[in-house]
Protein backbone atom coordinates (compact mmCIF):
# COMPACT_ATOMS: atom_id res chain seq x y z
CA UNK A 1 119.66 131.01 115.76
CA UNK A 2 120.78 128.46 113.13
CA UNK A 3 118.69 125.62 112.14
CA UNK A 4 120.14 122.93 113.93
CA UNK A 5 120.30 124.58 117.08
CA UNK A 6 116.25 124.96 116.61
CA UNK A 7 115.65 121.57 115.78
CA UNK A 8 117.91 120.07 118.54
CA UNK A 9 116.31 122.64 121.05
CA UNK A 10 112.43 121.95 120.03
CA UNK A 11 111.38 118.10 120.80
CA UNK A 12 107.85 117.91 120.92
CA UNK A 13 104.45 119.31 118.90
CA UNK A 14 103.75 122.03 121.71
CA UNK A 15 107.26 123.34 121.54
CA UNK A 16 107.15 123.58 118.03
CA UNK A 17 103.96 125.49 118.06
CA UNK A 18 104.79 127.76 120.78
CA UNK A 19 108.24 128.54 118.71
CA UNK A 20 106.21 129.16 115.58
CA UNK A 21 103.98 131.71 117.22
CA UNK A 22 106.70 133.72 118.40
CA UNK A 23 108.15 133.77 114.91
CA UNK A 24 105.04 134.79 114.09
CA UNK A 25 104.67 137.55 116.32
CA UNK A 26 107.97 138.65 115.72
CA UNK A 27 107.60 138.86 111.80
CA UNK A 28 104.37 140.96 112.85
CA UNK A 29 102.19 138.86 110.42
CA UNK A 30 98.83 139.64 109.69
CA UNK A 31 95.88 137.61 110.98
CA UNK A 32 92.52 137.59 109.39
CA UNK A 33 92.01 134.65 106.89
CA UNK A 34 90.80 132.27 109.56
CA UNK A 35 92.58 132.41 112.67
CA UNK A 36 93.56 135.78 114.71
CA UNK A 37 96.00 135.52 116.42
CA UNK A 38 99.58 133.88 116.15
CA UNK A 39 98.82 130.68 118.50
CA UNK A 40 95.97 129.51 116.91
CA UNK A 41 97.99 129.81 113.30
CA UNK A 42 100.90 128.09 114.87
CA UNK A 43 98.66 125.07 115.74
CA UNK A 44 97.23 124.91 112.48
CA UNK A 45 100.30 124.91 110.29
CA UNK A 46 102.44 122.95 112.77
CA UNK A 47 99.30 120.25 112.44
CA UNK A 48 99.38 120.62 108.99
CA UNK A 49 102.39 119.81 108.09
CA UNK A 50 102.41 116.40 110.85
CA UNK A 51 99.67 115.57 108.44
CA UNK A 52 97.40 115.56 111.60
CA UNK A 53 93.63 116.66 112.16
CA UNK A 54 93.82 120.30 113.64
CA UNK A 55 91.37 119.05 116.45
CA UNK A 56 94.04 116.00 117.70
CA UNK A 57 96.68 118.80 119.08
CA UNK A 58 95.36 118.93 122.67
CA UNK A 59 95.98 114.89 122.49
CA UNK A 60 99.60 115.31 120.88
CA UNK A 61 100.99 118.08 122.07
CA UNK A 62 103.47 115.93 124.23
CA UNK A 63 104.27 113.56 121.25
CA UNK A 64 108.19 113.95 120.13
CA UNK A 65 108.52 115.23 116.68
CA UNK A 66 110.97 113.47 114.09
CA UNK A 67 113.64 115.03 112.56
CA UNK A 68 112.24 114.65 109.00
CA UNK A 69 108.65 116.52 110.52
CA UNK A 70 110.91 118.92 111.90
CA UNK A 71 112.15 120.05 108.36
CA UNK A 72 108.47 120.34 107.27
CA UNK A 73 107.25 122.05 110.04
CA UNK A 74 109.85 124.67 109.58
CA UNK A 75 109.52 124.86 106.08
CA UNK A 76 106.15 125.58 106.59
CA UNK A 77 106.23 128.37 109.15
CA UNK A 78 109.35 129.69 106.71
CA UNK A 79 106.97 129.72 103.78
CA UNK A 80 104.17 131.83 106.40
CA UNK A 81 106.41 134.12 107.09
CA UNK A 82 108.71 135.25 104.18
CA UNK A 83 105.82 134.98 101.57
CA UNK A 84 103.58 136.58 104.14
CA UNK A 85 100.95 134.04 102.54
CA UNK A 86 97.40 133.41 104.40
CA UNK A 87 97.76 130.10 106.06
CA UNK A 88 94.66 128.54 104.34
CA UNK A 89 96.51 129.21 101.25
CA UNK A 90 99.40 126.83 102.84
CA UNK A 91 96.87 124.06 104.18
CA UNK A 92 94.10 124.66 101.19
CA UNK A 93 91.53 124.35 104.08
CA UNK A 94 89.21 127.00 105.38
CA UNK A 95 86.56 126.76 107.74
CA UNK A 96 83.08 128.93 107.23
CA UNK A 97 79.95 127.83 109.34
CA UNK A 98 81.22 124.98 111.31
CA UNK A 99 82.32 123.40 107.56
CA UNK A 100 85.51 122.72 106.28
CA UNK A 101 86.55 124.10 102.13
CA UNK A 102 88.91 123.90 100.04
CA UNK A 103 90.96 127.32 99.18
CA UNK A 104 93.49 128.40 97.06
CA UNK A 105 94.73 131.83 95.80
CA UNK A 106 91.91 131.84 92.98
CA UNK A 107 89.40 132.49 95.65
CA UNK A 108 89.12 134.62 99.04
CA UNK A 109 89.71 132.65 101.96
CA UNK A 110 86.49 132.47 103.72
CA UNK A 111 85.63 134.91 106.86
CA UNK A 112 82.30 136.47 106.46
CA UNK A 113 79.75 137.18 109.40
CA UNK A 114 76.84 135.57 106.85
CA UNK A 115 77.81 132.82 108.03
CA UNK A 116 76.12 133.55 111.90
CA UNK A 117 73.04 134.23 109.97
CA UNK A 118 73.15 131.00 108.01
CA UNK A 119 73.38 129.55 111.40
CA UNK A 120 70.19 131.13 112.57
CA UNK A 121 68.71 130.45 109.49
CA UNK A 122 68.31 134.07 108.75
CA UNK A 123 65.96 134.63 111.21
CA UNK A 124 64.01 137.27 111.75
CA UNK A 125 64.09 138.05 108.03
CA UNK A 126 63.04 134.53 106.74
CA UNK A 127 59.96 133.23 108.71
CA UNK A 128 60.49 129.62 110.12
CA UNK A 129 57.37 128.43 108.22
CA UNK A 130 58.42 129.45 105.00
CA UNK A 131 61.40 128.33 104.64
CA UNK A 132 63.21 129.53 101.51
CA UNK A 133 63.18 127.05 98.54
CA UNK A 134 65.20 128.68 95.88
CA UNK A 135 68.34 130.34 97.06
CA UNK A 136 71.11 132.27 95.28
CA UNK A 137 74.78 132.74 96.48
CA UNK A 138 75.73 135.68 94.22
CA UNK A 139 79.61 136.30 93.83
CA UNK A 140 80.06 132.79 95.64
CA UNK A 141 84.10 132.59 95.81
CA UNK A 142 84.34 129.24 96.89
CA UNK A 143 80.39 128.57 96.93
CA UNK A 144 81.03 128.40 100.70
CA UNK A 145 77.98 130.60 101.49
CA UNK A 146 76.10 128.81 99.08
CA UNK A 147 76.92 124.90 100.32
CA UNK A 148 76.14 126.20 103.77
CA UNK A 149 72.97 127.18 102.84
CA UNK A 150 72.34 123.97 100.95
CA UNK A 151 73.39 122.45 104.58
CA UNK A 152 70.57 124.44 106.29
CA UNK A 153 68.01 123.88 103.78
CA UNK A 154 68.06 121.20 102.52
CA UNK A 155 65.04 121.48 100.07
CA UNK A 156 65.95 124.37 98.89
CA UNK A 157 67.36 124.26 95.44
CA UNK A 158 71.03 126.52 95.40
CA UNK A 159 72.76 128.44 92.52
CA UNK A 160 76.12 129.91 92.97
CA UNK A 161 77.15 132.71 90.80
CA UNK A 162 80.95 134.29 89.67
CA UNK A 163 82.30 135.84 86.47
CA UNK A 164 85.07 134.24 87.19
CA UNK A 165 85.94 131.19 86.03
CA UNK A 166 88.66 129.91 88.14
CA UNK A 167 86.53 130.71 91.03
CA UNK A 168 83.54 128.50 89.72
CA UNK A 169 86.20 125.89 89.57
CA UNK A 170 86.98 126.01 93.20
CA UNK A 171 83.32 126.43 94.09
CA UNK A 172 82.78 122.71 91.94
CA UNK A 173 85.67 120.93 94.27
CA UNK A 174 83.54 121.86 97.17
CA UNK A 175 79.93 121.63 95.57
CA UNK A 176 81.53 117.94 94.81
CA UNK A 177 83.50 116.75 98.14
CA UNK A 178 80.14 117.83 100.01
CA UNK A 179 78.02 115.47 97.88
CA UNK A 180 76.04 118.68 96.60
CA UNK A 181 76.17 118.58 92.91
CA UNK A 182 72.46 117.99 92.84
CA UNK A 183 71.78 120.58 95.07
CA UNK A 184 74.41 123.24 94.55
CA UNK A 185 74.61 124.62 91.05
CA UNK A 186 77.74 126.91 89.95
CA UNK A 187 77.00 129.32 87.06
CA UNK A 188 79.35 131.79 85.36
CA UNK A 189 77.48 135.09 85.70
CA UNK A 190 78.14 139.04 85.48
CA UNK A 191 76.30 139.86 88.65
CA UNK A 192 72.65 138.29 86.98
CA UNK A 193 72.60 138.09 83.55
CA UNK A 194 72.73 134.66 83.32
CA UNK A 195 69.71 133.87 85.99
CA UNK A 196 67.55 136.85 84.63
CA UNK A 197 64.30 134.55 83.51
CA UNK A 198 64.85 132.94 87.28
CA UNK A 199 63.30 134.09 90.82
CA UNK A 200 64.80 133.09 94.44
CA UNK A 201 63.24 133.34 97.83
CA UNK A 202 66.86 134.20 99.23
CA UNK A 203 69.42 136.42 97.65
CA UNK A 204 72.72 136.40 99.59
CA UNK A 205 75.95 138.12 98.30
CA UNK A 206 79.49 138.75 99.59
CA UNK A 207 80.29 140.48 96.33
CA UNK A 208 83.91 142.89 95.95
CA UNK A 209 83.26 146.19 98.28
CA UNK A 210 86.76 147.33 99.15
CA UNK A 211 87.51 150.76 98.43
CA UNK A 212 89.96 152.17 96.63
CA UNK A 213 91.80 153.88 100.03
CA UNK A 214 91.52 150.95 102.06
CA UNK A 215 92.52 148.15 98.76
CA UNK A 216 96.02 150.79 99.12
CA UNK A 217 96.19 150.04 102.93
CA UNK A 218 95.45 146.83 102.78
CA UNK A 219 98.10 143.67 104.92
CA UNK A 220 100.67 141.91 102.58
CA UNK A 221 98.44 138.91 102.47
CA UNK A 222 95.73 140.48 101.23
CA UNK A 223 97.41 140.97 97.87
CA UNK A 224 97.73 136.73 97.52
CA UNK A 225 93.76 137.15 97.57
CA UNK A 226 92.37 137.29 93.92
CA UNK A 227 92.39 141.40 93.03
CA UNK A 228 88.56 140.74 91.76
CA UNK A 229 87.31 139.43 94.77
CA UNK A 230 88.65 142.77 96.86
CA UNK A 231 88.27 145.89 95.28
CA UNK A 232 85.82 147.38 92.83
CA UNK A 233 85.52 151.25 92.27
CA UNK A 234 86.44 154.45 94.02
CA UNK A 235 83.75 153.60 96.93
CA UNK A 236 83.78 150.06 96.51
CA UNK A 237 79.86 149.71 95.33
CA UNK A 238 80.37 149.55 91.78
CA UNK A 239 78.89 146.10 91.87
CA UNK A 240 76.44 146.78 94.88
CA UNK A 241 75.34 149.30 92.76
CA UNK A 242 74.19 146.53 90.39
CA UNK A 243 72.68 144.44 92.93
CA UNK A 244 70.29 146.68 94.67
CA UNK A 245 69.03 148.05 90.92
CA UNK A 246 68.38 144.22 89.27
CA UNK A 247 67.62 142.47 93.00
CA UNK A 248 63.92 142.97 92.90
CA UNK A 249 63.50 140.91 89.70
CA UNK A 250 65.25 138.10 91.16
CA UNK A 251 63.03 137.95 94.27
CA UNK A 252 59.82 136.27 94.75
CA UNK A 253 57.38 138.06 96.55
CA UNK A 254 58.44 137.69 99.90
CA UNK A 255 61.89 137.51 98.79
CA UNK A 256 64.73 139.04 100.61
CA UNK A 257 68.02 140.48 99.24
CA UNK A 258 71.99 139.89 102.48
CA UNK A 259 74.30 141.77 101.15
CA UNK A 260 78.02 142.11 102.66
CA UNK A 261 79.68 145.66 102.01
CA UNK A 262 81.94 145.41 105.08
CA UNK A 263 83.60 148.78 106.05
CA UNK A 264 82.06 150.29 102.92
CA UNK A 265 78.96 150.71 104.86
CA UNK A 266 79.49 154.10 105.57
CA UNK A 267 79.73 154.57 101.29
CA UNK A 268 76.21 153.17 101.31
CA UNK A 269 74.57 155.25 104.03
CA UNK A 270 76.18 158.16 102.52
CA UNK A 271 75.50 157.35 98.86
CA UNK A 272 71.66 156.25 99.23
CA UNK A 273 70.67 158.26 102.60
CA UNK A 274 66.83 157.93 102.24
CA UNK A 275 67.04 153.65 101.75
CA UNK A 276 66.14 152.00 105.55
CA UNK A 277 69.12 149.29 105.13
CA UNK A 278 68.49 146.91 107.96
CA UNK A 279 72.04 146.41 109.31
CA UNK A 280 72.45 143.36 110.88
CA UNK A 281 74.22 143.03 114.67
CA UNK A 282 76.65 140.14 115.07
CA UNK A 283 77.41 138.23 118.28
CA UNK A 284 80.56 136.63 117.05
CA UNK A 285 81.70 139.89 115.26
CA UNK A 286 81.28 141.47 111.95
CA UNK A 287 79.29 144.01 110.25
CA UNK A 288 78.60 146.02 107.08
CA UNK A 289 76.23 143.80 106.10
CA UNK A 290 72.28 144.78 105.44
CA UNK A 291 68.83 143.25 104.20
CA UNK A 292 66.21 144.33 101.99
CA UNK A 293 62.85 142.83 101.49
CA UNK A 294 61.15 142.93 97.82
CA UNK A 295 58.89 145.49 98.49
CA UNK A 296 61.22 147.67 100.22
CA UNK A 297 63.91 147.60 96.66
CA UNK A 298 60.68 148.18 94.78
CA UNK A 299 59.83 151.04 96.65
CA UNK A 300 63.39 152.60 95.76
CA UNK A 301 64.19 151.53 92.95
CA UNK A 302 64.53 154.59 91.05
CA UNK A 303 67.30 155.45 93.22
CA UNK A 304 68.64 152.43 92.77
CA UNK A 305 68.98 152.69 89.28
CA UNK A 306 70.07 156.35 88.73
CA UNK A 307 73.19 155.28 90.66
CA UNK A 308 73.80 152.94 88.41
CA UNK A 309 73.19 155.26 85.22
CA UNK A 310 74.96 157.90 87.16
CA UNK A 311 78.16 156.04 87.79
């Protein structure tokens, strides 16, 4: 169907979304960077690109769309489809924990189940009368994790830690539209040698877990995702690895060490059988992702670190 035949045929914002997730559907996109399926991605771009709040379709979904919208709109879904790029890579918006970020291809487009927990306040594994007054967002991305944190404690004093550098520059732009800078604190970092004089009450990481098998399998729009952020080793827990041998330091007594390793899970169980991971059940989906207390990474830390010197 030609062009003009499409924009004579669709009039108003709902038909233009409901074409769009067809072409969606029929391109057999992926969806995982924020929406799941092909309606909710059609509202977003087509919302997008009328320069409207995504919230306001319901209340213009009957409006008639002009001609020069049209062209955007269909640029847009064009752009979704042929490039196969993430639609928060098209809008530079991503929502995590009820907040809104800005995302581009230097950083992973938010989606991790932390951010339930951050909602419960990490309940049970942080008491309610002590809450947690120095936390650290270790391989922040966009310092999402980190600024929600900041949200749901606010005394708590927040650094957010990346090697990489155009990541830390993302995680700033967000640190600075939430009006965090004196709260949030970015830091370049390899895993913690920059922060190894400091102690936190909460360690949470979403660092790189994919496997090498399932970084080969992965969606098309995976691969507009920064390559660092994804993979990282054979079994994905080269940097894990890391974590759980230097994570004790970091803590304070009662600290306690979230860590995201997604489907890698199974590498972990396998690779440290005799370590009681608490693995954490999600009612809004999710998993892979466990918590250790202090004392319990004391207590194993020599198998921690003969991973590390045996890798």
């Amino acid at each position: 169907m030609s062009q003009a035949v499409i924009f004579s045929q669709l009039t108003t914002v709902q038909d233009w979304v409901r074409w769009a997730a067809s072409e969606f559907n029929r391109a057999d996109l992926f969806f995982g960077h924020g929406s799941d399926n092909a309606w909710d991605e059609a509202i977003a771009l087509v919302m997008f690109s009328l320069e409207l709040p995504q919230q306001f379709y319901e209340k213009s979904s009957t409006c008639v769309v002009l001609e020069e919208e049209k062209s955007t709109i269909y640029r847009t879904v064009e752009k979704r489809i042929t490039e196969q790029c993430p639609a928060a890579y098209i809008t530079n918006q991503a929502q995590f924990a009820g907040l809104s970020f800005y995302v581009d291809e230097r950083v992973l487009v938010p989606r991790s189940p932390i951010a339930e927990l951050i909602s419960k306040h990490f309940t049970p594994f942080i008491k309610e009368s002590m809450p947690p007054l120095r936390i650290l967002d270790l391989c922040t991305g966009s310092a999402c994790i980190g600024i929600a944190c900041a949200y749901a404690f606010p005394e708590a004093e927040v650094d957010v830690l990346d090697l990489s550098e155009d990541a830390l520059n993302v995680a700033q732009i967000n640190i600075e539209g939430h009006g965090l800078s004196a709260q949030v604190i970015p830091i370049q970092s390899d895993v913690f040698s920059s922060v190894k004089q400091e102690k936190y009450d909460l360690i949470i990481s979403n660092p790189p877990y994919v496997d090498k098998e399932d970084v080969d399998s992965l969606p098309a729009e995976f691969k507009h995702e920064p390559e660092m952020g994804l993979g990282c080793g054979h079994d994905g827990l080269d940097i894990v690895r890391e974590i759980l041998a230097q994570a004790a330091s970091q803590l304070t007594e009662n600290g306690v060490l979230i860590c995201e390793v997604g489907n890698s899970q199974i590498h972990v169980e396998s690779v440290y059988p005799s370590v009681p991971f608490a693995w954490i059940t999600f009612e809004q989906g999710g998993h892979g992702v466990f918590a250790l207390s202090k004392a319990q990474l004391e207590q194993y830390q020599e198998i921690f670190d003969q991973q590390v010197i045996a890798r």
